[in-house]
Structure formats: C-alpha cells, structure tokens
C-alpha atoms as a PDB file:
ATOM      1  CA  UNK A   1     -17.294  -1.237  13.274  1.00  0.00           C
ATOM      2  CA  UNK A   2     -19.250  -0.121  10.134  1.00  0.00           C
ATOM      3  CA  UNK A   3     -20.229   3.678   9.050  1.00  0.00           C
ATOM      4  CA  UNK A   4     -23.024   4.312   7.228  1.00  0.00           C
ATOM      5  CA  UNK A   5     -23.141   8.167   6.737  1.00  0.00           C
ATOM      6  CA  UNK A   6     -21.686   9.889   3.307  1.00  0.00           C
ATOM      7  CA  UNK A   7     -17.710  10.004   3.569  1.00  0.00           C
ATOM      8  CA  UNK A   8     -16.195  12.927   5.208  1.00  0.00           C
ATOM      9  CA  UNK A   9     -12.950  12.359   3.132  1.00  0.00           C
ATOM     10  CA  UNK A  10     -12.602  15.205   1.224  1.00  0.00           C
ATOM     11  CA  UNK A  11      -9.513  14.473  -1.208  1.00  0.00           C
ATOM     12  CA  UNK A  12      -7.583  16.994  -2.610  1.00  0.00           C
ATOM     13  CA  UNK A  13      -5.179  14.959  -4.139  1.00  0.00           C
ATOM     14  CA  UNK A  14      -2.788  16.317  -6.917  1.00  0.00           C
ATOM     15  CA  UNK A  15      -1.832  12.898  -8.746  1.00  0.00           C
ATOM     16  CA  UNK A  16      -2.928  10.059  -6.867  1.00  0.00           C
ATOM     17  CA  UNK A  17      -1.176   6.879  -7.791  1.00  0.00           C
ATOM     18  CA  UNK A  18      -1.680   4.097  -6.026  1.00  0.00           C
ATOM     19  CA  UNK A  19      -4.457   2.711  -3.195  1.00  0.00           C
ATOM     20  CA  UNK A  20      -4.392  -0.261  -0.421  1.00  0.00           C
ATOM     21  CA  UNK A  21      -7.338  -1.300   1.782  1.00  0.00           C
ATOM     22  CA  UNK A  22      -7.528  -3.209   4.842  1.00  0.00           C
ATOM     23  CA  UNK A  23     -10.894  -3.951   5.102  1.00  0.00           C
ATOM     24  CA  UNK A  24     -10.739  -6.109   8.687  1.00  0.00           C
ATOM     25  CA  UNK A  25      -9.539  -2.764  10.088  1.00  0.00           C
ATOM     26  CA  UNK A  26     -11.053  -0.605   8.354  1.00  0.00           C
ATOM     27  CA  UNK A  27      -8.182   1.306   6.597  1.00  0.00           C
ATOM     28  CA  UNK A  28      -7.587   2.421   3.098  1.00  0.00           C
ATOM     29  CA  UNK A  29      -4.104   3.549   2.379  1.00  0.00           C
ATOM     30  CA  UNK A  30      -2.808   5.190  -1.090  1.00  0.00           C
ATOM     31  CA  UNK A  31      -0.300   7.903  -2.408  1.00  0.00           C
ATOM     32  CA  UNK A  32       0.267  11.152  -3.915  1.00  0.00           C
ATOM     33  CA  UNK A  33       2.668  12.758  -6.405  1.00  0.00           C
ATOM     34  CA  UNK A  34       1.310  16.519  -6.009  1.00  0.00           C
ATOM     35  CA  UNK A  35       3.313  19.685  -5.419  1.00  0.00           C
ATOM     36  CA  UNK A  36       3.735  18.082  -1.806  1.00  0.00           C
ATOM     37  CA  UNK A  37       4.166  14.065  -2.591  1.00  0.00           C
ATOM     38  CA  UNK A  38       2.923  12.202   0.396  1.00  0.00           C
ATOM     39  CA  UNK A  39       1.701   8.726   1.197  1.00  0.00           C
ATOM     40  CA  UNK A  40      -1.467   9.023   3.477  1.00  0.00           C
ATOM     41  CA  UNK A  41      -4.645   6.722   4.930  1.00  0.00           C
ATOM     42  CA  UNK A  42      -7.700   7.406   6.297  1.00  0.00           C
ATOM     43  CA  UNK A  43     -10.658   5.192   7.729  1.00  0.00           C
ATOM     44  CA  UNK A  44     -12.438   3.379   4.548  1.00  0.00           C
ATOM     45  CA  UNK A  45     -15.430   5.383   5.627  1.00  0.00           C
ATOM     46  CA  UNK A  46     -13.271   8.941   5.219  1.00  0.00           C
ATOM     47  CA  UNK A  47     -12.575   9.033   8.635  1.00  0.00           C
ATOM     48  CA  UNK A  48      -9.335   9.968  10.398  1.00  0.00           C
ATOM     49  CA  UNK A  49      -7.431  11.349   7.958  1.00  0.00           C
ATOM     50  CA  UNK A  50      -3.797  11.338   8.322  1.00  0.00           C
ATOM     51  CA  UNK A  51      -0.264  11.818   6.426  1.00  0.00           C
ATOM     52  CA  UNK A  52       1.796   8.864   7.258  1.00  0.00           C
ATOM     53  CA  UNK A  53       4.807   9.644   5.100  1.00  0.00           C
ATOM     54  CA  UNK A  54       5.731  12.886   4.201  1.00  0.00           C
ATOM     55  CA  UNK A  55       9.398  13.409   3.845  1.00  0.00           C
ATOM     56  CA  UNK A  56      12.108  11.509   1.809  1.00  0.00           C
ATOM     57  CA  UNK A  57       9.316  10.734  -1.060  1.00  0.00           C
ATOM     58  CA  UNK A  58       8.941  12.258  -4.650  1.00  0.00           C
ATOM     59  CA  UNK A  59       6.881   9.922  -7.279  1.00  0.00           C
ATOM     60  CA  UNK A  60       5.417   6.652  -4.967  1.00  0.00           C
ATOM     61  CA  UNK A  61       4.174   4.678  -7.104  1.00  0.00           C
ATOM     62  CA  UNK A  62       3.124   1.561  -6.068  1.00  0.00           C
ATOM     63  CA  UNK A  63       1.810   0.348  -2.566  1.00  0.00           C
ATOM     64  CA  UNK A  64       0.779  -2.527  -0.764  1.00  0.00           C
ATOM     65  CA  UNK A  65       0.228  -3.747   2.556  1.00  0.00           C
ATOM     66  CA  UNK A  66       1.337  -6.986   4.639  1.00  0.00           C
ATOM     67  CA  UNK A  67      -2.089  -7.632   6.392  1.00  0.00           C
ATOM     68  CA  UNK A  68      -0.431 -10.249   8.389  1.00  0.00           C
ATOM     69  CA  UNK A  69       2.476  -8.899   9.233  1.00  0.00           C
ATOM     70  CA  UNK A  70       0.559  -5.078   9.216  1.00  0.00           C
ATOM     71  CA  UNK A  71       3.080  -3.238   7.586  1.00  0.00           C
ATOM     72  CA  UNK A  72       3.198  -1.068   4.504  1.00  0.00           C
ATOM     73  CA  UNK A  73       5.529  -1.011   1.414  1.00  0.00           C
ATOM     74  CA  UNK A  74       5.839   1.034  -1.316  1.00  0.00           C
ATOM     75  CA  UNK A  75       8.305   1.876  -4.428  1.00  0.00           C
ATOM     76  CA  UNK A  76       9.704   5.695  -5.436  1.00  0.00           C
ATOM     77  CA  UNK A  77       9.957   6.294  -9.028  1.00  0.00           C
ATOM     78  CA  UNK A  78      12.540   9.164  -8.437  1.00  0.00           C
ATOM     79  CA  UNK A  79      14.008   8.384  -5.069  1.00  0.00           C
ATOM     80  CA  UNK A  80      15.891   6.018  -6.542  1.00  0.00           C
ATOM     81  CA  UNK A  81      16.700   2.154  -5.797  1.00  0.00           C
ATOM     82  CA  UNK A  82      14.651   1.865  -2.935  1.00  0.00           C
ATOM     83  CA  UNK A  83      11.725  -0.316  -1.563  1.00  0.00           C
ATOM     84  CA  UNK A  84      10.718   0.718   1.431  1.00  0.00           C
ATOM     85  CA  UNK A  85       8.284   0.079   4.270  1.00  0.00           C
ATOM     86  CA  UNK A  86       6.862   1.134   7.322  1.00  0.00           C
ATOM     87  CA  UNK A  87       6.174  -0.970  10.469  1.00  0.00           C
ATOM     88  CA  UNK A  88       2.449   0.289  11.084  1.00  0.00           C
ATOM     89  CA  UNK A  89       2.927   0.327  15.145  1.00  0.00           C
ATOM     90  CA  UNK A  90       5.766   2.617  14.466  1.00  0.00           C
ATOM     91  CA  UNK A  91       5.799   6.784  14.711  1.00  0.00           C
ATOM     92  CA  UNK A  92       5.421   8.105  10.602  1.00  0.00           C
ATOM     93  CA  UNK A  93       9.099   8.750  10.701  1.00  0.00           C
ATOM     94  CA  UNK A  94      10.418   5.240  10.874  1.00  0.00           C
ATOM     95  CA  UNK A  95      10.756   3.299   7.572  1.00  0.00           C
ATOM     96  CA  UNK A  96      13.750   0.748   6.325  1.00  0.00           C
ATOM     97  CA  UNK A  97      15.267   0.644   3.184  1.00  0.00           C
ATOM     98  CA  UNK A  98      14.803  -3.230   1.828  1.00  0.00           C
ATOM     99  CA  UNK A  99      16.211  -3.266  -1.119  1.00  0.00           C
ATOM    100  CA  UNK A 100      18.283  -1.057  -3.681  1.00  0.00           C
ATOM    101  CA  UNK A 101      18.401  -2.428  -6.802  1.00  0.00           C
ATOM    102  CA  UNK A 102      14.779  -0.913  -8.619  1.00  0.00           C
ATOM    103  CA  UNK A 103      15.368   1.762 -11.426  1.00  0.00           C
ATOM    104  CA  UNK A 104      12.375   2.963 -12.214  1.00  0.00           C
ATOM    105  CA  UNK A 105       9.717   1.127 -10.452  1.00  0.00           C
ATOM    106  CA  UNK A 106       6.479   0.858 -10.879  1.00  0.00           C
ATOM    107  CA  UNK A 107       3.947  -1.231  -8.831  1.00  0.00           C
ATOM    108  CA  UNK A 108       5.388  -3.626  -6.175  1.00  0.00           C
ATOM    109  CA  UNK A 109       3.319  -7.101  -3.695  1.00  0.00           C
ATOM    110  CA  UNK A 110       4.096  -9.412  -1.495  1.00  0.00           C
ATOM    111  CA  UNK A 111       3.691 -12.729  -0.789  1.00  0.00           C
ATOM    112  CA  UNK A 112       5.253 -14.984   1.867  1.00  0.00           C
ATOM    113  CA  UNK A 113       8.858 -14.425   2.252  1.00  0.00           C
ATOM    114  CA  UNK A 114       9.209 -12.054  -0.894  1.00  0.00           C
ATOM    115  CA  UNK A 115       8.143  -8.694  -2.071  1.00  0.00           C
ATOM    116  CA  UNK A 116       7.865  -8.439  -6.040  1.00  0.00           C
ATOM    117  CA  UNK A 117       7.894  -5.239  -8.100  1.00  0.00           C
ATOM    118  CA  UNK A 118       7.549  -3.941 -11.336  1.00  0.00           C
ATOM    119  CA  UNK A 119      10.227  -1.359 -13.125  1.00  0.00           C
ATOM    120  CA  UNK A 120      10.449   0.416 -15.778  1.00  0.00           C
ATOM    121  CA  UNK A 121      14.014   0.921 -16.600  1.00  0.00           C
ATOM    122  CA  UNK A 122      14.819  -2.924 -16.888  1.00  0.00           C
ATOM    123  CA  UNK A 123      11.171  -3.759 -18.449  1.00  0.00           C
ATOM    124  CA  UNK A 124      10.650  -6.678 -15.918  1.00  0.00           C
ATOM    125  CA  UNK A 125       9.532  -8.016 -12.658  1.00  0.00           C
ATOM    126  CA  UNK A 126      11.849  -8.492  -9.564  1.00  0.00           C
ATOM    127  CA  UNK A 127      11.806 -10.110  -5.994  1.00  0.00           C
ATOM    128  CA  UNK A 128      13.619  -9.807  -3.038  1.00  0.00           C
ATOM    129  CA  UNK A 129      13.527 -11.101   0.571  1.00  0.00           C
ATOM    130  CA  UNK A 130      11.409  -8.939   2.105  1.00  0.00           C
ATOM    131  CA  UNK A 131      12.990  -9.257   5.585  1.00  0.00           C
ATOM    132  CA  UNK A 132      16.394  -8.655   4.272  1.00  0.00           C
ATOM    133  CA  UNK A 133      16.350  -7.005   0.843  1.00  0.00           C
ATOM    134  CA  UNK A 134      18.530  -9.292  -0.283  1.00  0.00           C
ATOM    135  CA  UNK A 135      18.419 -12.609  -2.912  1.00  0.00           C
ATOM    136  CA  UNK A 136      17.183  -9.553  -5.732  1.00  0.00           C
ATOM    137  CA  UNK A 137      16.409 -11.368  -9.057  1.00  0.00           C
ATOM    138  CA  UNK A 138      14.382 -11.442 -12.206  1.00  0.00           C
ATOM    139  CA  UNK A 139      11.371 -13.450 -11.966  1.00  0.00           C
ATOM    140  CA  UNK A 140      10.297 -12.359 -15.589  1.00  0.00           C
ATOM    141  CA  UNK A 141      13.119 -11.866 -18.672  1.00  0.00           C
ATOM    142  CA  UNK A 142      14.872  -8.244 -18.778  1.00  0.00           C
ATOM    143  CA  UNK A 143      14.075  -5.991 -21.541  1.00  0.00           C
ATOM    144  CA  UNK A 144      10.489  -7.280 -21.939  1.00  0.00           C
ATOM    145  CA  UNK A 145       8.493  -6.276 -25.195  1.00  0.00           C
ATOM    146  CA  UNK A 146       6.553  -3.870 -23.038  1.00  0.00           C
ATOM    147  CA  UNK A 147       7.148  -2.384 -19.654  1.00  0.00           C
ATOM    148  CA  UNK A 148       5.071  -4.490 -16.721  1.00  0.00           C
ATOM    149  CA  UNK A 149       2.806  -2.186 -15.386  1.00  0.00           C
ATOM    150  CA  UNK A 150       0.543  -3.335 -12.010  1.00  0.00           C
ATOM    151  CA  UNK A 151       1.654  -6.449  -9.947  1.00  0.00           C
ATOM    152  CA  UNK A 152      -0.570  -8.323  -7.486  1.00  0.00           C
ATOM    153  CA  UNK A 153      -0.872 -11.298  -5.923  1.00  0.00           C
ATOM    154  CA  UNK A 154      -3.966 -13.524  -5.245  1.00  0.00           C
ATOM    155  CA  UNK A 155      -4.637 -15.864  -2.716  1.00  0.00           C
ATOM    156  CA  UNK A 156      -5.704 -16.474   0.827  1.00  0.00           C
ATOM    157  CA  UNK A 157      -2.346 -15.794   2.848  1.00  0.00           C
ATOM    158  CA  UNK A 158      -2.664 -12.468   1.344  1.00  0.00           C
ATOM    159  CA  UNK A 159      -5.936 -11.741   2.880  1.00  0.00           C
ATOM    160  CA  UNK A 160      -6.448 -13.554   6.275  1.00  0.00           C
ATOM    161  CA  UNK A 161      -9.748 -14.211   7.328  1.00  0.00           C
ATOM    162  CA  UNK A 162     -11.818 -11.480   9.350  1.00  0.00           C
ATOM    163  CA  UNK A 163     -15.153 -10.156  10.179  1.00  0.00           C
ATOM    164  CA  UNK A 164     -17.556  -8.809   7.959  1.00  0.00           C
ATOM    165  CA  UNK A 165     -19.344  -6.152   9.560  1.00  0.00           C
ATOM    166  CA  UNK A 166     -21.267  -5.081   6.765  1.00  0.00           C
ATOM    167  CA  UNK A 167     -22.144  -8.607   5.375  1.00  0.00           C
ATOM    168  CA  UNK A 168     -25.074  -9.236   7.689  1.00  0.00           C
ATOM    169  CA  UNK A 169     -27.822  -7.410   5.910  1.00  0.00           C
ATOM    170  CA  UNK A 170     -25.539  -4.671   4.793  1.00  0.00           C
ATOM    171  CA  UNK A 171     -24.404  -3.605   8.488  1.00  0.00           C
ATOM    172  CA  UNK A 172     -27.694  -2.327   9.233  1.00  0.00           C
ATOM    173  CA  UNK A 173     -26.940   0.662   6.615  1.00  0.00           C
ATOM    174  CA  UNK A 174     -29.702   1.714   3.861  1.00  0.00           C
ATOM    175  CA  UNK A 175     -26.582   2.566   1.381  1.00  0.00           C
ATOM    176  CA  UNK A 176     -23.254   1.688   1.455  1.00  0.00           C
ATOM    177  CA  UNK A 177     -21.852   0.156   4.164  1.00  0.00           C
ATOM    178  CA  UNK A 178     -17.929   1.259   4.310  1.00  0.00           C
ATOM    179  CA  UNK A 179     -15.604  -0.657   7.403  1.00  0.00           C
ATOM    180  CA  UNK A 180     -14.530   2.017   9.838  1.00  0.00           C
ATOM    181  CA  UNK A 181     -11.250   2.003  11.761  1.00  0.00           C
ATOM    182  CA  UNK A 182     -11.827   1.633  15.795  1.00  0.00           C
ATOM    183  CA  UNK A 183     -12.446   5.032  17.657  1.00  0.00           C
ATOM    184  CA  UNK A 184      -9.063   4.725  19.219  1.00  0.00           C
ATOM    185  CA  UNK A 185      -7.899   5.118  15.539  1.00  0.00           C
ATOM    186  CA  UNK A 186      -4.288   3.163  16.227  1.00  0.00           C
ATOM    187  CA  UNK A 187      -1.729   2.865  13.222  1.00  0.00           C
ATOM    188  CA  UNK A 188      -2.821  -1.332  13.381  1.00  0.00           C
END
C-alpha cells in the first residue's frame, strides 16, 4: 500500500535521536530525548501515529530494527547497561533486557546472531548474542583515539527482499510516493 497525499505526521519532537524504517511494511520508527523521552513509529506516510515505549527510558540513543525477525532494539545513554528490545507482536509494555555491560552507548545493529553497539565510556564497539545477551566483547580496541559514533551494517540479510509499491511508475503518485502501513495498522 502506497500514500500519496502530504504527511499528516506532525512532529513535535524535543531532541530526536535516532530513526529506523521498514519500508516492506511501511513503518518508520525513531526516538526522543524531550521533557517526556519516548521511542515512537508511525506509518512512513505520517500515518498512525503511536508511542511504543514510554516508560523506563531517559536518553535512547540508538535504534534499529530486525526486519526478519521484526523486532526492535535500542540503547539508553542514562538508563544504564542495558540493550533492550521489543518483540513487535507484543503489547508496548513488554521489552527484555539483552545485555548489561554498555556505559554510555551510543548507536547499536544487528546482524545474524549478534547485535553490535557503539559507547562512549569505553571509546569502542561491542557485540553480544542477541538472543542471550551474553558472549559481550570488543570487536574494535578500548580507549579508541575518538569515540565511535553511528554503527550499521550493510548487506542483504539485513534487508530481505519485498515489494516495491512505489517503484512501478512512482505508485501512481505525481510526488512522492511514501509506503504506508496496512489499514489494520498491526505492530508487524
């Protein structure tokens, strides 16, 4: 499904931070340090707006998604040592704690088996499992001449194949064609 219209997201965002798309579902996901910190997504097209984490979150930093496995990660500069995520099919309320080892970090990814993030504090880049949070370890030397700042990974198991409903002669739009979530607007 494709929109074609001018976005109805209206933003008021304090600080954003970070941002995550799924384009083959039409979702765009990011997060806010404001007065009331909150990690939120709406429809790429501005449509169904919604807070999906609200509570337990300060300064999120960094965010990602799991296309594959549809599920949504993201690293707290002040709630301290945690990665955590959020099964999509789940109510907003239920996240898990992977790992407890990050400082101060920064930007986090994932790829295959691992999720990777950046921090601050120990100037480098760390993985853990991202099923168990365990097996943490430096994938980069500590105390790096300057702090790592944005992570990502790039390639295809990252970003499974899907329809393009905006490819054939720009989904009939005269503008911008933007990938809309389905009407029933479900958390996959």
């Amino acid at each position: 499904m494709v929109k074609c219209e001018k976005s109805s997201l209206k933003m008021s965002l304090r600080r954003p931070r970070a941002i995550a798309l799924n384009p083959m579902e039409g979702w765009m996901f990011w997060t806010d340090w404001g007065s009331d910190p909150k990690i939120e997504r709406s429809g790429m097209d501005g449509s169904h707006r919604q807070t999906i984490v609200s509570y337990d979150v300060k300064w999120p930093n960094g965010l990602t998604l799991d296309l594959v496995k549809k599920k949504v990660y993201w690293v707290d500069a002040e709630v301290k040592y945690d990665i955590r995520l959020r099964l999509q099919r789940q109510q907003p309320q239920g996240y898990t704690v992977i790992a407890r080892l990050a400082r101060h970090p920064f930007s986090i990814t994932t790829f295959e088996d691992w999720v990777y993030w950046t921090d601050w504090d120990k100037a480098a880049v760390f993985k853990a499992n991202k099923f168990t949070g365990k097996d943490v370890q430096a994938v980069t030397a500590t105390e790096m001449i300057q702090n790592p700042m944005v992570i990502h990974v790039y390639h295809p198991y990252r970003q499974p194949d899907g329809e393009n409903n905006c490819q054939a002669v720009n989904g009939h739009c005269s503008h911008l064609c933007l990938p809309a979530p389905p009407d029933k607007h479900s958390l996959s």
